[in-house]
C-alpha atoms as a PDB file:
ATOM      1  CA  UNK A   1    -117.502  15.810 130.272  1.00  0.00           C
ATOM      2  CA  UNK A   2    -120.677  14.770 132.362  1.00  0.00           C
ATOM      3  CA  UNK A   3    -120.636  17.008 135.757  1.00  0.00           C
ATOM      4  CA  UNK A   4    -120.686  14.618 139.109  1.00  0.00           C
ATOM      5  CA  UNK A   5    -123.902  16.310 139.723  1.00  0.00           C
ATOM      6  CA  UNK A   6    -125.655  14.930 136.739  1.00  0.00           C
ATOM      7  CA  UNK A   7    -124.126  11.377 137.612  1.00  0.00           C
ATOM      8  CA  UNK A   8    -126.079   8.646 138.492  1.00  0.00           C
ATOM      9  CA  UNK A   9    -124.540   6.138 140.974  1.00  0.00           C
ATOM     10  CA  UNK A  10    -124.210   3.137 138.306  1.00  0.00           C
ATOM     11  CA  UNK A  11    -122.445   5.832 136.123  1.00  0.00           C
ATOM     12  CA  UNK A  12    -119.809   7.001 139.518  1.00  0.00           C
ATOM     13  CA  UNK A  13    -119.181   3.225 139.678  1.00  0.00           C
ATOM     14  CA  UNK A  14    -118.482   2.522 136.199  1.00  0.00           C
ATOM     15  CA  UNK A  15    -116.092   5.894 136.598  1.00  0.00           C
ATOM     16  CA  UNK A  16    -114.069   4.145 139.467  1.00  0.00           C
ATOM     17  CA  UNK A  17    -114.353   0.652 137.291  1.00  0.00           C
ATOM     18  CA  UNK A  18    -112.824   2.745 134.505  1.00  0.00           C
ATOM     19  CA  UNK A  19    -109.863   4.044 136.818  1.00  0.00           C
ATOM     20  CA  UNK A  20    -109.410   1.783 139.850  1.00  0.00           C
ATOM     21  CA  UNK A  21    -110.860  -1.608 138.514  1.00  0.00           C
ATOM     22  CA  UNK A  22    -107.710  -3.645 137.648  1.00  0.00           C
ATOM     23  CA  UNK A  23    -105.613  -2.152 141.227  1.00  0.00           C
ATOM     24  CA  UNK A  24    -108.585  -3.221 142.850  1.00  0.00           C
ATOM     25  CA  UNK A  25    -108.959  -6.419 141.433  1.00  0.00           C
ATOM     26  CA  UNK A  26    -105.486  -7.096 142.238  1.00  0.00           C
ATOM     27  CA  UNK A  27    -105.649  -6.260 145.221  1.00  0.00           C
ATOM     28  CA  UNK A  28    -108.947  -8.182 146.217  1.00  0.00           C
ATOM     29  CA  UNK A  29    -112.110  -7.945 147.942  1.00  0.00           C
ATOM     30  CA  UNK A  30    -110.771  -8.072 151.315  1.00  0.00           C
ATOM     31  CA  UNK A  31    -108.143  -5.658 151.142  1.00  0.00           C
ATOM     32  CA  UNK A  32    -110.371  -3.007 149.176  1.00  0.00           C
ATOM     33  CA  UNK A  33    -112.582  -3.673 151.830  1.00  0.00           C
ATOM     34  CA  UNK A  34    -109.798  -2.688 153.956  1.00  0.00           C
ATOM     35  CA  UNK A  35    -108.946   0.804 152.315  1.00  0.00           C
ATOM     36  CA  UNK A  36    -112.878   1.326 152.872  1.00  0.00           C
ATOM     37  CA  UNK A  37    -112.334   0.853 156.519  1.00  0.00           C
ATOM     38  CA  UNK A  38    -109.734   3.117 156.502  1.00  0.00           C
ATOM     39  CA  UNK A  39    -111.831   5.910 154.418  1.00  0.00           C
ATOM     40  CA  UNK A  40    -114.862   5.065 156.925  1.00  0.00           C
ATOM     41  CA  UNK A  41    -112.064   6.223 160.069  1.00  0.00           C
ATOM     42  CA  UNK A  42    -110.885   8.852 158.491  1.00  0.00           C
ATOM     43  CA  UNK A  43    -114.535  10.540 157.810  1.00  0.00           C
ATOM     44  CA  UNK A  44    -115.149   9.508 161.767  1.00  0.00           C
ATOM     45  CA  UNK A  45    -112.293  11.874 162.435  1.00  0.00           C
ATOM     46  CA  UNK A  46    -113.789  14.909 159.891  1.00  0.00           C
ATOM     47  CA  UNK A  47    -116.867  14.765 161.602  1.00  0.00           C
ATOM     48  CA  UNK A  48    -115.722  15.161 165.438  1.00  0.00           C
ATOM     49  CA  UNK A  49    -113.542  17.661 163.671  1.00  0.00           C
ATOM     50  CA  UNK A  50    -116.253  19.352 162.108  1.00  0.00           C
ATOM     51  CA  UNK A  51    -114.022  20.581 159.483  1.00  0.00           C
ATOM     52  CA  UNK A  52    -116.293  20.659 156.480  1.00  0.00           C
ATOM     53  CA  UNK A  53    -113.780  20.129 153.811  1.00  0.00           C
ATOM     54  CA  UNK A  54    -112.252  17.190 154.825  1.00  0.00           C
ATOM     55  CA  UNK A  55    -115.869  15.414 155.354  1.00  0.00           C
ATOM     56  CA  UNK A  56    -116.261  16.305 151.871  1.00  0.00           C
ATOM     57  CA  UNK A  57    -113.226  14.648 150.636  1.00  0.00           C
ATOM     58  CA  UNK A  58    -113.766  11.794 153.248  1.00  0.00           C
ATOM     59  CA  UNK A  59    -117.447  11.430 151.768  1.00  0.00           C
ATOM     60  CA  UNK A  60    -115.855  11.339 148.603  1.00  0.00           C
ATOM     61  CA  UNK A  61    -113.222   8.792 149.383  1.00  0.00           C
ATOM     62  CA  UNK A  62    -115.724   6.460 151.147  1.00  0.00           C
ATOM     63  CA  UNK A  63    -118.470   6.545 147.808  1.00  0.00           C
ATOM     64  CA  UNK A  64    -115.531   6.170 145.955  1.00  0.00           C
ATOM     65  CA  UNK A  65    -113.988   2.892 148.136  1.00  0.00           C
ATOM     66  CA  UNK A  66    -117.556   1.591 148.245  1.00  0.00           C
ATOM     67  CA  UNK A  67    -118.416   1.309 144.233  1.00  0.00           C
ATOM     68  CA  UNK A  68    -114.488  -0.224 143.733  1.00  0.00           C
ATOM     69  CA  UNK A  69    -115.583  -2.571 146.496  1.00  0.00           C
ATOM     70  CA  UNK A  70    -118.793  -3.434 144.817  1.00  0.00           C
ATOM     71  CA  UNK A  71    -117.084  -3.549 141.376  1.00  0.00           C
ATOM     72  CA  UNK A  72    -114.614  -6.110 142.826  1.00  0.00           C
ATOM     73  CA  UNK A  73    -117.851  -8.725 144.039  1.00  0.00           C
ATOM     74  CA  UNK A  74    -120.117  -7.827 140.667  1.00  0.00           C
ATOM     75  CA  UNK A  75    -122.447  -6.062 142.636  1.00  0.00           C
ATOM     76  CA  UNK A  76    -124.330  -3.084 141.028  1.00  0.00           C
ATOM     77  CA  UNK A  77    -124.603  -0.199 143.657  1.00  0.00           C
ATOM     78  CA  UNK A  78    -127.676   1.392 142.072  1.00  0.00           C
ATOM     79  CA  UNK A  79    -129.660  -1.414 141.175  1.00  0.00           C
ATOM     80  CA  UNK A  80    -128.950  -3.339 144.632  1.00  0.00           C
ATOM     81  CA  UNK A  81    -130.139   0.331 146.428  1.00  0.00           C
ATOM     82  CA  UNK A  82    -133.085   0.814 144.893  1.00  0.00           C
ATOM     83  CA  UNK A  83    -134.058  -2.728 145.337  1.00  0.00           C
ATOM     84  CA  UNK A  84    -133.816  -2.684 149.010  1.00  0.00           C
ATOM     85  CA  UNK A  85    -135.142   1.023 150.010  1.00  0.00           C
ATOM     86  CA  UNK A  86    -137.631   1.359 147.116  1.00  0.00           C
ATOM     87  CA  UNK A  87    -139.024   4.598 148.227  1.00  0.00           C
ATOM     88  CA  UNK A  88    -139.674   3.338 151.605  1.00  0.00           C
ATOM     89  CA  UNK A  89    -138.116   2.484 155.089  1.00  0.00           C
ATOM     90  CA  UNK A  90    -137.251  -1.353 154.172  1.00  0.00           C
ATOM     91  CA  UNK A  91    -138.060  -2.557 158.039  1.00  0.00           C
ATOM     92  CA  UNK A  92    -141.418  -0.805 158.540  1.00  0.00           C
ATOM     93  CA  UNK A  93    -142.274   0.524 155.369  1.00  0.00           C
ATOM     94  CA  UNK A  94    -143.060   3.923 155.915  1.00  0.00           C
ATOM     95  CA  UNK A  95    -142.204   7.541 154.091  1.00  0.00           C
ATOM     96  CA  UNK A  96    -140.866   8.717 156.672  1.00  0.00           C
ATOM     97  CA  UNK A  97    -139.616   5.490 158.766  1.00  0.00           C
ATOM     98  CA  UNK A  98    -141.195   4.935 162.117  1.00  0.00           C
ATOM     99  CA  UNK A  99    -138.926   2.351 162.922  1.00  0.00           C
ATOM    100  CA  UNK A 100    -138.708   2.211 166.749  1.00  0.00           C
ATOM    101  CA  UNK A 101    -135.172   2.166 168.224  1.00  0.00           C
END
């Protein structure tokens, strides 16, 4: 078995497709969007906690919620990132940004 370390995103979300794909699909877009929501909250609460294990498993949860998401609308994670970003700040395309705020 592959280690998550050696995994590229496309291969994660073809992992949750394998698992999660037909619960997801029943459930739809909109309410796996919603569990996403709810994974996004509960990291929100790890991090003002600073309690490094549970942002670990609330990162987890969220990558996880994300790629069932995007297998739910077709969308392929790792192709659609590395379109957008490309090596470079998409706005002001710069290594690092310099992106005013």
């Amino acid at each position: 078995m592959e280690r998550l370390g050696d995994m590229h995103v496309r291969e994660f979300q073809n992992m949750m497709h394998r698992i999660y794909f037909h619960r997801d699909y029943e459930r739809g877009a909109v309410g796996t969007f919603d569990w996403l929501v709810e994974e996004i909250e509960e990291l929100g609460e790890a991090l003002k906690e600073k309690n490094t294990k549970a942002m670990e498993d609330e990162f987890a949860d969220v990558l996880a919620w994300l790629a069932s998401l995007a297998n739910v609308v077709n969308i392929d994670l790792e192709k659609a990132a590395l379109i957008k970003y490309n090596n470079k700040c998409p706005k002001c395309q710069e290594i690092p940004c310099r992106c005013s705020f």
